[in-house]
N, C-alpha and C. Protein backbone atom coordinates (compact mmCIF):
# COMPACT_ATOMS: atom_id res chain seq x y z
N UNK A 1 -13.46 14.38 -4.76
CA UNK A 1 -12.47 13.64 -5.52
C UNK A 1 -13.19 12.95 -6.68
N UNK A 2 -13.14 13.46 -8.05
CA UNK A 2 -12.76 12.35 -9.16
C UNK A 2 -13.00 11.10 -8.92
N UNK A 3 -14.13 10.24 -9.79
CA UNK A 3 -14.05 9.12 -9.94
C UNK A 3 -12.43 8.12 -9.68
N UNK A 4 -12.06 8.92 -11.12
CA UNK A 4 -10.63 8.39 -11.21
C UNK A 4 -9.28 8.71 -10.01
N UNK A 5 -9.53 9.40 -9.54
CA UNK A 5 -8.63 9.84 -8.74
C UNK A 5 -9.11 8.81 -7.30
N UNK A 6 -10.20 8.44 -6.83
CA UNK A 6 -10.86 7.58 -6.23
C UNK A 6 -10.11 6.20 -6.54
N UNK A 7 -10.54 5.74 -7.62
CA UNK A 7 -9.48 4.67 -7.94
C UNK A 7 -8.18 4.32 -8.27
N UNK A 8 -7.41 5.21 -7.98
CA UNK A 8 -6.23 5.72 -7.90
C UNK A 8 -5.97 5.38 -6.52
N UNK A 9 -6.51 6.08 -5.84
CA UNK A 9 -6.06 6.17 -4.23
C UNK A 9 -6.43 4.57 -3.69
N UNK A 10 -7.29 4.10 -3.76
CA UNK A 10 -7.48 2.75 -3.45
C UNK A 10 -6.67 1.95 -4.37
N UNK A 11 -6.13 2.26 -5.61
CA UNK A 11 -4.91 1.12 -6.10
C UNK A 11 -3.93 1.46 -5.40
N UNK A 12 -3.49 2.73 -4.67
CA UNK A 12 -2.21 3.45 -4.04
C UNK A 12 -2.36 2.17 -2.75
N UNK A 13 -3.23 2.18 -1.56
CA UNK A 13 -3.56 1.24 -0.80
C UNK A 13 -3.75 0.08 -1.13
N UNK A 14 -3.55 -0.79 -2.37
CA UNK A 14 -3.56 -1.63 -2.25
C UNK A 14 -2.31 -2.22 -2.48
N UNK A 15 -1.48 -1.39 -3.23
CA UNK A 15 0.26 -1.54 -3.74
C UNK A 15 0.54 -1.20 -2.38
N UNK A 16 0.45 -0.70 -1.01
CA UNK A 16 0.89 -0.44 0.35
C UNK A 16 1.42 0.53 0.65
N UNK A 17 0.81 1.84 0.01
CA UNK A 17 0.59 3.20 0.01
C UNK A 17 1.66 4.03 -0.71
N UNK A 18 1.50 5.65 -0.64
CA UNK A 18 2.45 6.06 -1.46
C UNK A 18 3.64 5.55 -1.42
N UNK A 19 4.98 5.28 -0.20
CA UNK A 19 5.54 4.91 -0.36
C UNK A 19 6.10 3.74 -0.60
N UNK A 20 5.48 2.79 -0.79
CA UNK A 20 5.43 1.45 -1.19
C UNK A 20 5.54 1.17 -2.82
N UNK A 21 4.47 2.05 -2.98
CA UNK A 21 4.01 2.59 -4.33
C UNK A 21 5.58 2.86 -5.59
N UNK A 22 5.97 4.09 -4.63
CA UNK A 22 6.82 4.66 -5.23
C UNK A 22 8.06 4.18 -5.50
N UNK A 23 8.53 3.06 -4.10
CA UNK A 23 10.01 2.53 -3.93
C UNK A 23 9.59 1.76 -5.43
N UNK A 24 8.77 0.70 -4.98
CA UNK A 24 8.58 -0.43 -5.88
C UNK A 24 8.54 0.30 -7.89
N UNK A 25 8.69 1.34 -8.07
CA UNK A 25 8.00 1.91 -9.17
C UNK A 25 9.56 2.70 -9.79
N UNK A 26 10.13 2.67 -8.73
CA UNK A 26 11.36 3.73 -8.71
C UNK A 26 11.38 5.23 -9.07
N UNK A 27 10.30 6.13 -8.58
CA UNK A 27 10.02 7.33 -8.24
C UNK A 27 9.73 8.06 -7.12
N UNK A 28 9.31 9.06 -7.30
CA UNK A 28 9.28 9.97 -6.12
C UNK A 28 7.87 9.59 -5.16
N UNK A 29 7.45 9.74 -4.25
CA UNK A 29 5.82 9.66 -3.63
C UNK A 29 5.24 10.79 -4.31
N UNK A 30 6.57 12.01 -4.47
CA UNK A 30 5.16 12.85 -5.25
C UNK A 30 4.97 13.12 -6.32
N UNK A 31 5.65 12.48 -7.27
CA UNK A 31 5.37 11.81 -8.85
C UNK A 31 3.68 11.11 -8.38
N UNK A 32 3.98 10.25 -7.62
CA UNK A 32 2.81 9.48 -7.68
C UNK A 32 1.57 10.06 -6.87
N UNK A 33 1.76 11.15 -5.87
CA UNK A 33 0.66 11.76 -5.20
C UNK A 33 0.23 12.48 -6.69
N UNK A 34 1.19 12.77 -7.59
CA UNK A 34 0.03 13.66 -8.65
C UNK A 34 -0.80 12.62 -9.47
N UNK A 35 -0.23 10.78 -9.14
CA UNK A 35 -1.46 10.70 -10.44
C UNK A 35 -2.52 10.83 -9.58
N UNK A 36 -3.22 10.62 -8.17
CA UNK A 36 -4.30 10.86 -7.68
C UNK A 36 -4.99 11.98 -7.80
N UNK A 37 -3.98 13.08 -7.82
CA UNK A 37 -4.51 14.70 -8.37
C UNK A 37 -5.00 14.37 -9.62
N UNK A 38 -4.16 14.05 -10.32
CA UNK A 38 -4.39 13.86 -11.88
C UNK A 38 -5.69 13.45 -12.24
N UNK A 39 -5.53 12.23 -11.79
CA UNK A 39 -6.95 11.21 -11.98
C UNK A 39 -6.77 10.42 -13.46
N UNK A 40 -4.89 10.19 -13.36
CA UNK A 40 -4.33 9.72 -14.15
C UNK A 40 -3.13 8.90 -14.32
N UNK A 41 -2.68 8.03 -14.57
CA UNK A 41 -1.79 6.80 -14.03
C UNK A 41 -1.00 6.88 -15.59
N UNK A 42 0.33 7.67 -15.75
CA UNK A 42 1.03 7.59 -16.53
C UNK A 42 0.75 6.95 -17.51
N UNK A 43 1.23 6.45 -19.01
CA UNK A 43 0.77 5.11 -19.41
C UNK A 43 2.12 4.49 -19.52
N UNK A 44 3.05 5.00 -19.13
CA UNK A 44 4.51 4.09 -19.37
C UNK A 44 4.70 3.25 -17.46
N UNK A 45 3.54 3.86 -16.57
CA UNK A 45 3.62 3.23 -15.69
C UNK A 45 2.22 2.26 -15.41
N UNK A 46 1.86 2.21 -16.41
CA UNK A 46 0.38 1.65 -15.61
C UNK A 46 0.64 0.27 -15.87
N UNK A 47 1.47 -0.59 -17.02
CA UNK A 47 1.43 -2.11 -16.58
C UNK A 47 2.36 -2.44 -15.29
N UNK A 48 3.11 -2.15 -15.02
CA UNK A 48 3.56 -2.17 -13.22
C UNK A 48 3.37 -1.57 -12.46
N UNK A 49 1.86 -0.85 -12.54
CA UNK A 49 1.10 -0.84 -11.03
C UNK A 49 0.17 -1.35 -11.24
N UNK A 50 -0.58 -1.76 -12.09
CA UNK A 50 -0.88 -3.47 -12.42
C UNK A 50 -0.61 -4.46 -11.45
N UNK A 51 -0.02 -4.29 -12.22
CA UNK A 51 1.07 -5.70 -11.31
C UNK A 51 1.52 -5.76 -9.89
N UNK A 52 1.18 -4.51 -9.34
CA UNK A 52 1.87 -4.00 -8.05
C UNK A 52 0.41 -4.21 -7.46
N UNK A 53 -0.78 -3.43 -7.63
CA UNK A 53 -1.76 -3.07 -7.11
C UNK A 53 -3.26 -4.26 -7.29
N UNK A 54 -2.73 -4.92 -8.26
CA UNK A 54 -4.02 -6.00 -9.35
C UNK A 54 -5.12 -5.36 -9.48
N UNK A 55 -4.76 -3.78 -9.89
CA UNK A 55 -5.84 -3.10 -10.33
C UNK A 55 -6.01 -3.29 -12.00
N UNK A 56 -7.21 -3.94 -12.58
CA UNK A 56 -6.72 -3.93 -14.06
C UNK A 56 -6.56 -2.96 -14.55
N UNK A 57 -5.43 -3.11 -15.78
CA UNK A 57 -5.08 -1.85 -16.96
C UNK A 57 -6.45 -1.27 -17.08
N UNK A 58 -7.30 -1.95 -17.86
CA UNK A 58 -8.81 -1.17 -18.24
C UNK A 58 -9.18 -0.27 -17.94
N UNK A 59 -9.44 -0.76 -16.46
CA UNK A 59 -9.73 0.14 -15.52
C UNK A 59 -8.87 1.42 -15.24
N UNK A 60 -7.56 1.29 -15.15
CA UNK A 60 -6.44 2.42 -14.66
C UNK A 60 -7.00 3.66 -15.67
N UNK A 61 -6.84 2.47 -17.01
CA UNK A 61 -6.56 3.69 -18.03
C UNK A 61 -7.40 3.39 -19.73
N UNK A 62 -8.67 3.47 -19.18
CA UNK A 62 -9.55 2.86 -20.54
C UNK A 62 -9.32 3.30 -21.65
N UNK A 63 -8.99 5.08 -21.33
CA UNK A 63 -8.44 5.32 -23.07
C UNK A 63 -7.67 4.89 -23.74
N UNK A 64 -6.87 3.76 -23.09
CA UNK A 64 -5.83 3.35 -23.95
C UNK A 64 -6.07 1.37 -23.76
N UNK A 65 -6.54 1.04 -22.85
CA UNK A 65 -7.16 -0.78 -22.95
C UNK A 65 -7.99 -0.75 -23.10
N UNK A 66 -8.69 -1.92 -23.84
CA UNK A 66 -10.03 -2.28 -23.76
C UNK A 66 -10.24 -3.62 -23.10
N UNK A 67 -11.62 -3.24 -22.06
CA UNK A 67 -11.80 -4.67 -21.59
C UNK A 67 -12.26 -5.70 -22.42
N UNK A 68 -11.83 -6.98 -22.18
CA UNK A 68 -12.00 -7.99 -23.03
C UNK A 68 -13.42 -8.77 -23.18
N UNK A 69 -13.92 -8.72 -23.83
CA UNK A 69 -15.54 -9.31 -23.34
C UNK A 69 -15.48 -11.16 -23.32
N UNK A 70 -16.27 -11.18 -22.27
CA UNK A 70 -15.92 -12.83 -21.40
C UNK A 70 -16.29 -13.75 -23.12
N UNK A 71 -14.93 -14.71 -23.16
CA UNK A 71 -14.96 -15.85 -24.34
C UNK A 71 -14.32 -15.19 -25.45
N UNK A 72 -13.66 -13.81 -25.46
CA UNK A 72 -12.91 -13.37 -26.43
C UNK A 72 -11.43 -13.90 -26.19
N UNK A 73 -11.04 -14.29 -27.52
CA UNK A 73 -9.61 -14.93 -27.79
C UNK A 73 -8.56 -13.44 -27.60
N UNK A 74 -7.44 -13.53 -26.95
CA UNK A 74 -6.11 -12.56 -26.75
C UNK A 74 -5.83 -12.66 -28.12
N UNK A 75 -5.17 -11.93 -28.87
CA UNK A 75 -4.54 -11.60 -29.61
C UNK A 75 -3.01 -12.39 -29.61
C-alpha cells in the first residue's frame, strides 16, 4: 500500500470507518473505498474529512495546501 493510501486508511479509522466515513460525507463506502485505492481524497471532499477525521488538509492533499510554517500570519 501507497504511502498515501496508508494515510487514507488510518483517516478512514479515525472518522469510524468506511461506513461512518461515508454516511457522514453523504456517499457511497465505495466512493470512499476508492480514495484508499486511489491514494487520493477528492478535493471537493477533503475539507470535511478534515473535519470528520482531524487529519490535516496538507497532509490529505499537499498538491493543493500548503503547510503553514510555525509564526506565519493566515491570510
Amino acid at each position: 500500500m501507497s504511502p498515501e493510501s496508508e494515510l487514507i486508511q488510518q483517516a478512514i479509522e479515525a472518522g469510524g470507518g468506511i461506513g461512518a466515513v461515508a454516511k457522514a460525507l453523504e456517499m457511497t463506502e465505495e466512493g470512499v473505498r476508492l480514495w484508499r485505492v486511489r491514494g487520493q481524497v477528492p478535493s471537493k471532499h477533503v475539507v470535511a474529512f478534515e473535519g470528520l477525521t482531524g487529519v490535516p488538509r496538507e497532509r490529505l492533499r499537499p498538491d493543493l495546501y500548503r503547510a503553514q510554517t510555525a509564526g506565519a500570519k493566515a491570510a
